[in-house]
Protein backbone atom coordinates (compact mmCIF):
# COMPACT_ATOMS: atom_id res chain seq x y z
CA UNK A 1 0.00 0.00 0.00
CA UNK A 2 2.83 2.27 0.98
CA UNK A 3 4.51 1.49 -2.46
CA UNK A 4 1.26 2.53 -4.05
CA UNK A 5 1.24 5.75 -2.42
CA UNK A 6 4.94 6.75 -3.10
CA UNK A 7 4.78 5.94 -6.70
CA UNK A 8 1.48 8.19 -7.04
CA UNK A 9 3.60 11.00 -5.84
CA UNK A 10 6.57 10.37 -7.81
CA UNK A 11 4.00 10.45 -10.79
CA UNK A 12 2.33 13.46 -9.73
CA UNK A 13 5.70 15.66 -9.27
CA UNK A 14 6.93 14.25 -12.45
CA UNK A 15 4.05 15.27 -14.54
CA UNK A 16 4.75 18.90 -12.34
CA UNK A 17 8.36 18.89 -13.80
CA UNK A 18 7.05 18.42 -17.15
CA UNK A 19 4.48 21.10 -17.40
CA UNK A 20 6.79 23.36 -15.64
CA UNK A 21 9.66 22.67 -18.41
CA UNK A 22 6.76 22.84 -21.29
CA UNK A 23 6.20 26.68 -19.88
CA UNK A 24 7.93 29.88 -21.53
CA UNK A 25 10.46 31.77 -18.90
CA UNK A 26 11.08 35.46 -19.67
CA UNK A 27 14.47 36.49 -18.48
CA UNK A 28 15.24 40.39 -18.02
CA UNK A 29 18.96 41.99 -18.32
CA UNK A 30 20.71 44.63 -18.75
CA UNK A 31 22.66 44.44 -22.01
CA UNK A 32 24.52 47.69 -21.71
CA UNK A 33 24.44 51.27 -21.43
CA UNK A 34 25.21 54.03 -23.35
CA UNK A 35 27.37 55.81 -22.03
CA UNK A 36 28.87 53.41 -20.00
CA UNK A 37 28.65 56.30 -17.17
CA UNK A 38 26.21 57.30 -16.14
CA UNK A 39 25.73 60.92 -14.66
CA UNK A 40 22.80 62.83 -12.52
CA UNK A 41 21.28 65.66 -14.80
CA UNK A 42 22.18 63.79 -17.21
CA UNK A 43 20.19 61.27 -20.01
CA UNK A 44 21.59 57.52 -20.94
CA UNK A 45 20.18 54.78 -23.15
CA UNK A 46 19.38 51.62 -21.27
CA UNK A 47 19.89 48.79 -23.26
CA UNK A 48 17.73 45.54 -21.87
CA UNK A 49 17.71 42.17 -23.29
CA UNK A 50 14.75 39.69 -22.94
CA UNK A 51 15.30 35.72 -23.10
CA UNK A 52 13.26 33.15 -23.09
CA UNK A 53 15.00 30.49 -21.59
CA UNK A 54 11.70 27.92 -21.52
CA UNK A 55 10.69 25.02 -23.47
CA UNK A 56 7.61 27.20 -25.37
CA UNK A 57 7.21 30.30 -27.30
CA UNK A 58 5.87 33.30 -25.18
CA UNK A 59 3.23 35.20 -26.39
CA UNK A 60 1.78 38.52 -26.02
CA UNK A 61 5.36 39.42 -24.17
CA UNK A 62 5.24 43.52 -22.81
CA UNK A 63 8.16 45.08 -20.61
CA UNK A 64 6.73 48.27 -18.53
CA UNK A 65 9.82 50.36 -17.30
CA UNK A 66 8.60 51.63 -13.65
CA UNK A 67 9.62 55.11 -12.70
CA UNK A 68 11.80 54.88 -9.26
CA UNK A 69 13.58 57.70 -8.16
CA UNK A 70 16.14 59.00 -9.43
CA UNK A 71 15.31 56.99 -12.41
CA UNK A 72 12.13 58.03 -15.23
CA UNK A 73 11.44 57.11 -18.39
CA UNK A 74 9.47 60.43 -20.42
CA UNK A 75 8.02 58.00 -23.54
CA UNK A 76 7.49 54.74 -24.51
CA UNK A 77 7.44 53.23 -21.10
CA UNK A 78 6.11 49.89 -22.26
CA UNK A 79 7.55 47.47 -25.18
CA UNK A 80 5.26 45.04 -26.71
CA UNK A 81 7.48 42.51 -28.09
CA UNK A 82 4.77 39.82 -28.81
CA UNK A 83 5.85 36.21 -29.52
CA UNK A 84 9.35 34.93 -28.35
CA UNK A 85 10.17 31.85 -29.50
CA UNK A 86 12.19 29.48 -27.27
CA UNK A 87 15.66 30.09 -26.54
CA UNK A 88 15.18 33.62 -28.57
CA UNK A 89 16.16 36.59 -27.33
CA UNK A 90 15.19 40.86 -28.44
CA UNK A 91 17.21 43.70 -27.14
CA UNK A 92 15.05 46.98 -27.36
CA UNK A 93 16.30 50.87 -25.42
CA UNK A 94 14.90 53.18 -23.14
CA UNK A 95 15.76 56.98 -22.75
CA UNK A 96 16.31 57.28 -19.21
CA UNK A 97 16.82 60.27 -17.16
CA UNK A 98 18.75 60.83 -13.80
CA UNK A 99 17.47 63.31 -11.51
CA UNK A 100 20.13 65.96 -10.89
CA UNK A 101 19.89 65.34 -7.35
CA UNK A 102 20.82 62.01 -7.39
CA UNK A 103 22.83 60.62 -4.98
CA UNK A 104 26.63 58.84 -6.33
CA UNK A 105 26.23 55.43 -5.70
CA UNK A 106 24.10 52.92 -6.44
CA UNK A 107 20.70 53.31 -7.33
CA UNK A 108 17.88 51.10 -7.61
CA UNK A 109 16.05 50.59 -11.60
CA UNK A 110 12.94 48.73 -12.00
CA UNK A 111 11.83 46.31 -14.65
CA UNK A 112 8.36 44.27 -14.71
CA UNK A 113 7.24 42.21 -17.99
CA UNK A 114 3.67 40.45 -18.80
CA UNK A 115 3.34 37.17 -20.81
CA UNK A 116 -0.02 35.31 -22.12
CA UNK A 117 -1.56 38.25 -19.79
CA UNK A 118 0.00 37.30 -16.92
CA UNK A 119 2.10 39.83 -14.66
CA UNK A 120 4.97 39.11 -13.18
CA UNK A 121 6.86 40.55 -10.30
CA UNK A 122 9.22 43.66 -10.51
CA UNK A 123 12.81 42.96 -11.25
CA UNK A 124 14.99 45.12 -10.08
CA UNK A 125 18.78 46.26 -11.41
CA UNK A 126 21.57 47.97 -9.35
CA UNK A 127 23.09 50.87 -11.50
CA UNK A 128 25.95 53.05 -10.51
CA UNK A 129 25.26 56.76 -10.53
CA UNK A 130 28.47 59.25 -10.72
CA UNK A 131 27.84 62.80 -10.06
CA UNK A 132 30.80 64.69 -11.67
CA UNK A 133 28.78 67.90 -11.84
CA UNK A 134 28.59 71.20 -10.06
CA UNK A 135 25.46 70.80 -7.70
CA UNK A 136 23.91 73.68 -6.16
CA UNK A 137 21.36 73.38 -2.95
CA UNK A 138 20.54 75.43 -0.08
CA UNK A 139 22.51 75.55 3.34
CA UNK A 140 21.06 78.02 5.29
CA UNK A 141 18.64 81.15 5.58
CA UNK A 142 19.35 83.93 7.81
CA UNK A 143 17.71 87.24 8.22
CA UNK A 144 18.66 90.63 9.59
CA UNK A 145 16.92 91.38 12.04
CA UNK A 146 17.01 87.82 13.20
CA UNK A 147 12.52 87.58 12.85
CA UNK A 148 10.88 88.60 9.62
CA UNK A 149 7.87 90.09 10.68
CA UNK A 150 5.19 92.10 8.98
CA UNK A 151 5.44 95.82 7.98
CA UNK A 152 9.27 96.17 7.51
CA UNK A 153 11.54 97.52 5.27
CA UNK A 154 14.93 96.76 4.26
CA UNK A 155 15.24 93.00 5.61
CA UNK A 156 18.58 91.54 4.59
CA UNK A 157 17.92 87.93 3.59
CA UNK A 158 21.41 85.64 3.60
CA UNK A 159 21.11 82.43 1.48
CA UNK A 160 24.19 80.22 2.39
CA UNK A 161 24.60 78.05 -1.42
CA UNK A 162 26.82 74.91 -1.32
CA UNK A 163 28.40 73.26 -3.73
CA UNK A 164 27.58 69.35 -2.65
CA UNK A 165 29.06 68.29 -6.70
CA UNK A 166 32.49 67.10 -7.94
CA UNK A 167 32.91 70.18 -9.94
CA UNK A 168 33.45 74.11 -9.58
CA UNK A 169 30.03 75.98 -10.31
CA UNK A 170 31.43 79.37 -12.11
CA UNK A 171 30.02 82.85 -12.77
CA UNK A 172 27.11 81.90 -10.17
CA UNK A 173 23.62 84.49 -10.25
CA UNK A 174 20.91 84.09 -7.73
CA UNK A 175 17.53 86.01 -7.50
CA UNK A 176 14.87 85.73 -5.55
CA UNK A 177 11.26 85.45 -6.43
CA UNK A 178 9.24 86.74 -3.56
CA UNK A 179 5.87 85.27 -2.52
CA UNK A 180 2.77 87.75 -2.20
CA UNK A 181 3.62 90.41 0.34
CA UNK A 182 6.86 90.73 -0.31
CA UNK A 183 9.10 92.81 -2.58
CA UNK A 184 12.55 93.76 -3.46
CA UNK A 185 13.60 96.93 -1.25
CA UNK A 186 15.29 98.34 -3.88
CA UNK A 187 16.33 98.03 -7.69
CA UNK A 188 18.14 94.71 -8.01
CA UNK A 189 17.97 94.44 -4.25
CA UNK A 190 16.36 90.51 -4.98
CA UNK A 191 19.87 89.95 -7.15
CA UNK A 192 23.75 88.76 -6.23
CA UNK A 193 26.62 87.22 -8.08
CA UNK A 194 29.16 85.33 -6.87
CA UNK A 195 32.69 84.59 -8.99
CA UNK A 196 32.87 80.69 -8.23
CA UNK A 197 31.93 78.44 -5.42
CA UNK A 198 34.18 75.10 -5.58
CA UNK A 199 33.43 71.51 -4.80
CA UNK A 200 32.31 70.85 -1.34
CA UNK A 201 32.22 74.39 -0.52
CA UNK A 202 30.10 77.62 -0.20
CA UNK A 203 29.34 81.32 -0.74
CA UNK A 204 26.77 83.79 0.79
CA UNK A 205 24.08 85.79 -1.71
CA UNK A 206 22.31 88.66 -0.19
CA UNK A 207 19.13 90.23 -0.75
CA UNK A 208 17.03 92.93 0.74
CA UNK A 209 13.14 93.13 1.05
CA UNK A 210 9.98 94.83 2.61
CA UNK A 211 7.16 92.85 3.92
CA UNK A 212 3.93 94.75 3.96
CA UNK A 213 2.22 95.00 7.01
CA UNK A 214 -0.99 92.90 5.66
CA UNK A 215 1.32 89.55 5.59
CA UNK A 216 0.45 87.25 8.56
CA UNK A 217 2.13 85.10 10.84
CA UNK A 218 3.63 81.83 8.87
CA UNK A 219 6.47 80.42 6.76
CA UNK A 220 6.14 81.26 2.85
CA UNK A 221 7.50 79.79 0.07
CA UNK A 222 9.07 81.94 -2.11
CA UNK A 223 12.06 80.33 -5.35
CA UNK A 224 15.92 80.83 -5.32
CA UNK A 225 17.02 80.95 -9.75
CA UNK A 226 20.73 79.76 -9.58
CA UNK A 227 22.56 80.13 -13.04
CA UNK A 228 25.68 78.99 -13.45
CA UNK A 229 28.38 77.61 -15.49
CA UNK A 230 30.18 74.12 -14.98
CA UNK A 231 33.85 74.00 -14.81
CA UNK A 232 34.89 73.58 -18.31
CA UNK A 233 32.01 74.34 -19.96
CA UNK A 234 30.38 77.08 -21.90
CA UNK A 235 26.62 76.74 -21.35
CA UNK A 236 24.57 78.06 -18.38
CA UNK A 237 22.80 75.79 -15.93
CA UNK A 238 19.70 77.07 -14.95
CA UNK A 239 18.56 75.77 -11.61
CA UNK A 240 15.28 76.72 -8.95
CA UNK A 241 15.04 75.59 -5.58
CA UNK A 242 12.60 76.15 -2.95
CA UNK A 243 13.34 79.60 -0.73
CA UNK A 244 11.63 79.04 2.64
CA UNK A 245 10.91 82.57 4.22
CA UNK A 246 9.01 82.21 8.30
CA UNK A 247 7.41 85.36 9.30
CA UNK A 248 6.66 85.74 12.81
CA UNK A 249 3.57 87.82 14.21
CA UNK A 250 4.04 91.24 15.88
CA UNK A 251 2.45 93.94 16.85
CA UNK A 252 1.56 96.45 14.11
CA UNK A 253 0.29 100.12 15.06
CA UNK A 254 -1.68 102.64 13.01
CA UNK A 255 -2.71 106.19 13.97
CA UNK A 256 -6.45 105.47 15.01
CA UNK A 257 -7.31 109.35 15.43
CA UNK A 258 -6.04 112.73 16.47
CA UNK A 259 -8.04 115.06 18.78
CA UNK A 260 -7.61 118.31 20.26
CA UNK A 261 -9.60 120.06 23.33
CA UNK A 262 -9.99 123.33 21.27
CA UNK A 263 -12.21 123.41 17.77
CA UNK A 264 -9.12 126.07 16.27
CA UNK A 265 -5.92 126.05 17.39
CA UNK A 266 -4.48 129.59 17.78
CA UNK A 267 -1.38 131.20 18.54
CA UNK A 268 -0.83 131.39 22.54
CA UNK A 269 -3.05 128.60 23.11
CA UNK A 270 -2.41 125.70 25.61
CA UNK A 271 -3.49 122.49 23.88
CA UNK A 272 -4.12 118.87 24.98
CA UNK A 273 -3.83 116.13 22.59
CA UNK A 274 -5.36 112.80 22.35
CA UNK A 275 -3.89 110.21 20.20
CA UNK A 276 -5.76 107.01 19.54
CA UNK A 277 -3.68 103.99 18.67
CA UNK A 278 -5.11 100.66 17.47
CA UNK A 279 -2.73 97.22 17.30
CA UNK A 280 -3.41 96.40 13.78
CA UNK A 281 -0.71 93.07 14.13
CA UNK A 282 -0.92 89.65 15.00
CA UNK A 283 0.38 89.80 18.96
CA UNK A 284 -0.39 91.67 21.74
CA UNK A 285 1.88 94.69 23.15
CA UNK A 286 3.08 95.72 26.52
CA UNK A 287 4.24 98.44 27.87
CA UNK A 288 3.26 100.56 24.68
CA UNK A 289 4.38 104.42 25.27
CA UNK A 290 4.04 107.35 23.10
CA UNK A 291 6.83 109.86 22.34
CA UNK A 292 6.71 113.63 20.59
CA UNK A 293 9.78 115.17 19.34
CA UNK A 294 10.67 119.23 19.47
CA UNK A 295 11.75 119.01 15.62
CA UNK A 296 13.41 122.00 14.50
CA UNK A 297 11.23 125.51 13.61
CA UNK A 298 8.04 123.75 15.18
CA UNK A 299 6.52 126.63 17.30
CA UNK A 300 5.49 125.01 20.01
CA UNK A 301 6.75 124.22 23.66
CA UNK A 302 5.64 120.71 25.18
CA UNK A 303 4.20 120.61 28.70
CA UNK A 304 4.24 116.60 28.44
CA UNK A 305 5.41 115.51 25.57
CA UNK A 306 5.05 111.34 26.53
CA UNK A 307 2.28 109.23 27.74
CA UNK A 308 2.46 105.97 29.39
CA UNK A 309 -0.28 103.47 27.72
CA UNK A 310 0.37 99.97 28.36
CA UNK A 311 -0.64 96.73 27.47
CA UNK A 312 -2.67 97.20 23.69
CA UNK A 313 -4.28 93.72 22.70
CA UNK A 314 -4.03 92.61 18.95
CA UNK A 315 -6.87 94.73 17.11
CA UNK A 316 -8.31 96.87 20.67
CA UNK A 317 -7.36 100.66 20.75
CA UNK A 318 -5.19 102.54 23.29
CA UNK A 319 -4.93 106.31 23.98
CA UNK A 320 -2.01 108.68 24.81
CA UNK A 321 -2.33 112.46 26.11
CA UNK A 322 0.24 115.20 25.26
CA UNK A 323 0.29 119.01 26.39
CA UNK A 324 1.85 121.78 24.39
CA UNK A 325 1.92 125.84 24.09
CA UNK A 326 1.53 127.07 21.00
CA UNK A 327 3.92 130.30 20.65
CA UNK A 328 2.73 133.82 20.26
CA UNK A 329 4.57 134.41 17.24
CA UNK A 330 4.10 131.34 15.44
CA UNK A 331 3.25 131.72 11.67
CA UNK A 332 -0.23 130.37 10.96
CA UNK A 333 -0.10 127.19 8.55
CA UNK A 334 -0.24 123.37 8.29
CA UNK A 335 2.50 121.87 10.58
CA UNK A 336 4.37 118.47 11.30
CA UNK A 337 4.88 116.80 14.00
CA UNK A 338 6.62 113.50 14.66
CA UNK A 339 5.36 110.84 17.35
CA UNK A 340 7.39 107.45 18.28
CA UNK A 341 5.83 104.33 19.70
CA UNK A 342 7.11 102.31 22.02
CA UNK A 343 6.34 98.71 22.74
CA UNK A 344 7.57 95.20 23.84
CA UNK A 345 6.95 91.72 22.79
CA UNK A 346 8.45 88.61 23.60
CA UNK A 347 11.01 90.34 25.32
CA UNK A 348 11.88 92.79 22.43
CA UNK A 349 11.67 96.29 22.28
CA UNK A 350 10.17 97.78 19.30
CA UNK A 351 9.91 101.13 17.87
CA UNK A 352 7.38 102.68 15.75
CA UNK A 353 8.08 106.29 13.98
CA UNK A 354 4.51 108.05 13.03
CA UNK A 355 3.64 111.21 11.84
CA UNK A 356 0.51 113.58 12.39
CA UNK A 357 -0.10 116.93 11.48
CA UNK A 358 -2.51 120.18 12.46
CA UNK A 359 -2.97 123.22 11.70
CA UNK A 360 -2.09 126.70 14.01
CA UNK A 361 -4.30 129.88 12.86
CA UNK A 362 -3.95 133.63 13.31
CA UNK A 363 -5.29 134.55 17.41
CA UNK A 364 -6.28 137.20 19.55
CA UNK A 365 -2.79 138.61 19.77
CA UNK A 366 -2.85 139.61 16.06
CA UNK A 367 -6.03 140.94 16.49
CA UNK A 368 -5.07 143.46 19.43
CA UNK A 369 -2.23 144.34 17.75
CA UNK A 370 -4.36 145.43 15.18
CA UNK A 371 -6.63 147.22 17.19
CA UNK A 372 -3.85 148.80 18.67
CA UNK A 373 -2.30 150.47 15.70
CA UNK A 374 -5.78 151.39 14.31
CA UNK A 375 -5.89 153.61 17.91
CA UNK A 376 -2.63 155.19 17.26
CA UNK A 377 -2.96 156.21 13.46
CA UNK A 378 -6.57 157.52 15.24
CA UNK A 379 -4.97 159.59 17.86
CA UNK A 380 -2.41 160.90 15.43
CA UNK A 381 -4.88 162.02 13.22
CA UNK A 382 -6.69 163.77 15.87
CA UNK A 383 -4.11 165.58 17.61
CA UNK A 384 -2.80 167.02 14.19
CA UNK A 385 -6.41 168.13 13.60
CA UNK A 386 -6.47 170.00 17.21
CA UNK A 387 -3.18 171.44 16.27
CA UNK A 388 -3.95 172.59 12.94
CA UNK A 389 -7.04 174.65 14.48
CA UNK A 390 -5.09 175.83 16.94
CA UNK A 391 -2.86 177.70 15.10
């Protein structure tokens, strides 16, 4: 019975053996590659050679290149080969392309191929990638001040570049392309060259910019266009990277209104001043203060020219009080006059320069005066009349 059963199963893996040696095998390879290195940035033709190594022709036979970084294929991805007869082989090529920021060393290509319908698993092929180019990335961003922050002017932006290639990048050009909200401070202000930066090393471009106060708290993307030649060569490289630019939130101030305790303001008079001050940022203030400044040929004479405020919230309204004397002999007409905030947040002072303006008429001093000479032309005529008679 035993002998029964044993020879049953030598039958049955046999007839297993058999079937499995009457079945087409597709075999995938790399044939060669042209050129036989093979750089990043750059384009090679892959050369693959199909065998079938089985005992049957293969039909309906399709190889699908997959795209795996740093590896793609632009066209053509799949090759329908159709029938391959036993023990036949067909070498077809792909244009492949190497990301320019692939890594040297070796990289992973994939393969997969269908017969009678029937998919079969990915093959995979080691490949060696060199990278004898210039290759130009982003080390570092630093600003001046250190926080970017809404509603200044004249922010120095430092991009640290490296070089992480084999080769020197020469005659090197960066600009910046802001994001919304931002712009160059200045004519070519968003533009630096730089002679060379070698191999494994690395320069500095700097740029200046204003970010309007309506920009809110967050980290925008703006571009970084590098253009460059490699060593040895004639032809620019054009190449755009990702610029990330964080701007924190601060508080923002705007001149809410300006009021006085008189309707006219006249020469002589003694004025108090309310100034209404709204936090227009994205963070609170403390210790907010306000500040007038005796500029130069302003006829007036403060009796308390600051005013302690305090904390102002993020869009709520504070109010400061100044005192001046306007003087006697000050020339009626639209004047000037220059007001500093003060604030802190997160530990850092900030300073604000504003500017308001009113207007100083013509008082009762001119009008005596007036009076006054009227009277004495009078009396002058009258006492020459008396005299006149009198003689």
């Amino acid at each position: 019975m035993k002998q029964g059963v044993i020879l049953m199963m030598l039958l049955l893996l046999s007839s297993v053996f058999v079937m499995a040696a009457d079945t087409p095998i597709i075999k995938l390879s790399i044939s060669k590659t042209d050129p036989l290195t093979i750089s990043s940035g750059d384009y090679f033709d892959l050369y693959i050679k199909v065998d079938n190594i089985g005992s049957e022709d293969a039909s309906d036979v399709e190889i699908e290149f997959i795209d795996n970084y740093p590896f793609t294929v632009e066209n053509g991805k799949i090759e329908s080969i159709g029938i391959l007869g036993t023990n036949k082989d067909y070498i077809f090529t792909y244009k492949v392309r190497v990301d320019e920021n692939a890594i040297e060393g070796i990289n992973t290509l994939k393969l997969k191929h269908t017969t009678d319908g029937m998919i079969y698993g990915e093959k995979e092929f080691d490949v060696t990638v060199e990278d004898d180019k210039a290759n130009l990335v982003i080390g570092s961003v630093e600003s001046s001040p250190l926080n970017l922050i809404a509603d200044i002017d004249d922010a120095e932006i430092t991009v640290n570049i490296q070089n992480v290639g084999e080769s020197k990048a020469k005659l090197v050009s960066a600009q910046i392309i802001l994001p919304e909200g931002m712009e160059s401070s200045s004519s070519f202000s968003d533009q630096d060259t730089i002679a060379s930066i070698d191999a494994e090393d690395s320069q500095d471009a700097t740029f200046h910019i204003d970010i309007d106060k309506s920009v809110a708290e967050g980290v925008y993307t703006g571009k970084l266009i590098l253009k460059y030649k490699e060593d040895k060569e004639d032809e620019y490289v054009t190449k755009e990277l990702d610029l990330r630019l964080p701007v924190k939130a601060t508080p923002i101030f705007d001149i809410e209104s300006v009021e006085y305790d008189k309707e006219i303001l006249k020469q002589g008079d003694l004025v108090s001043m309310i100034v209404s001050i709204k936090n227009v940022g994205g963070e609170d203030a403390e210790s907010v203060s306000l500040r007038a400044f005796q500029s130069v040929g302003l006829p007036i004479e403060f009796d308390e020219k600051s005013s302690f405020i305090g904390t102002i919230k993020s869009g709520e309204v504070g109010q400061a009080s100044l005192k001046f004397t306007i003087d006697d002999d000050a020339t009626p007409k639209d004047y000037l006059l220059d007001l500093e905030i003060r604030a802190v947040a997160s530990d850092e002072v900030l300073v604000f320069d504003k500017t308001t303006n009113f207007s100083i008429q013509e008082g009762n001093k001119g009008n005596t005066t007036n009076i006054i000479v009227a009277l004495i032309i009078i009396a002058a005529i009258v006492l020459g009349i008396y005299f006149f008679k009198k003689k």
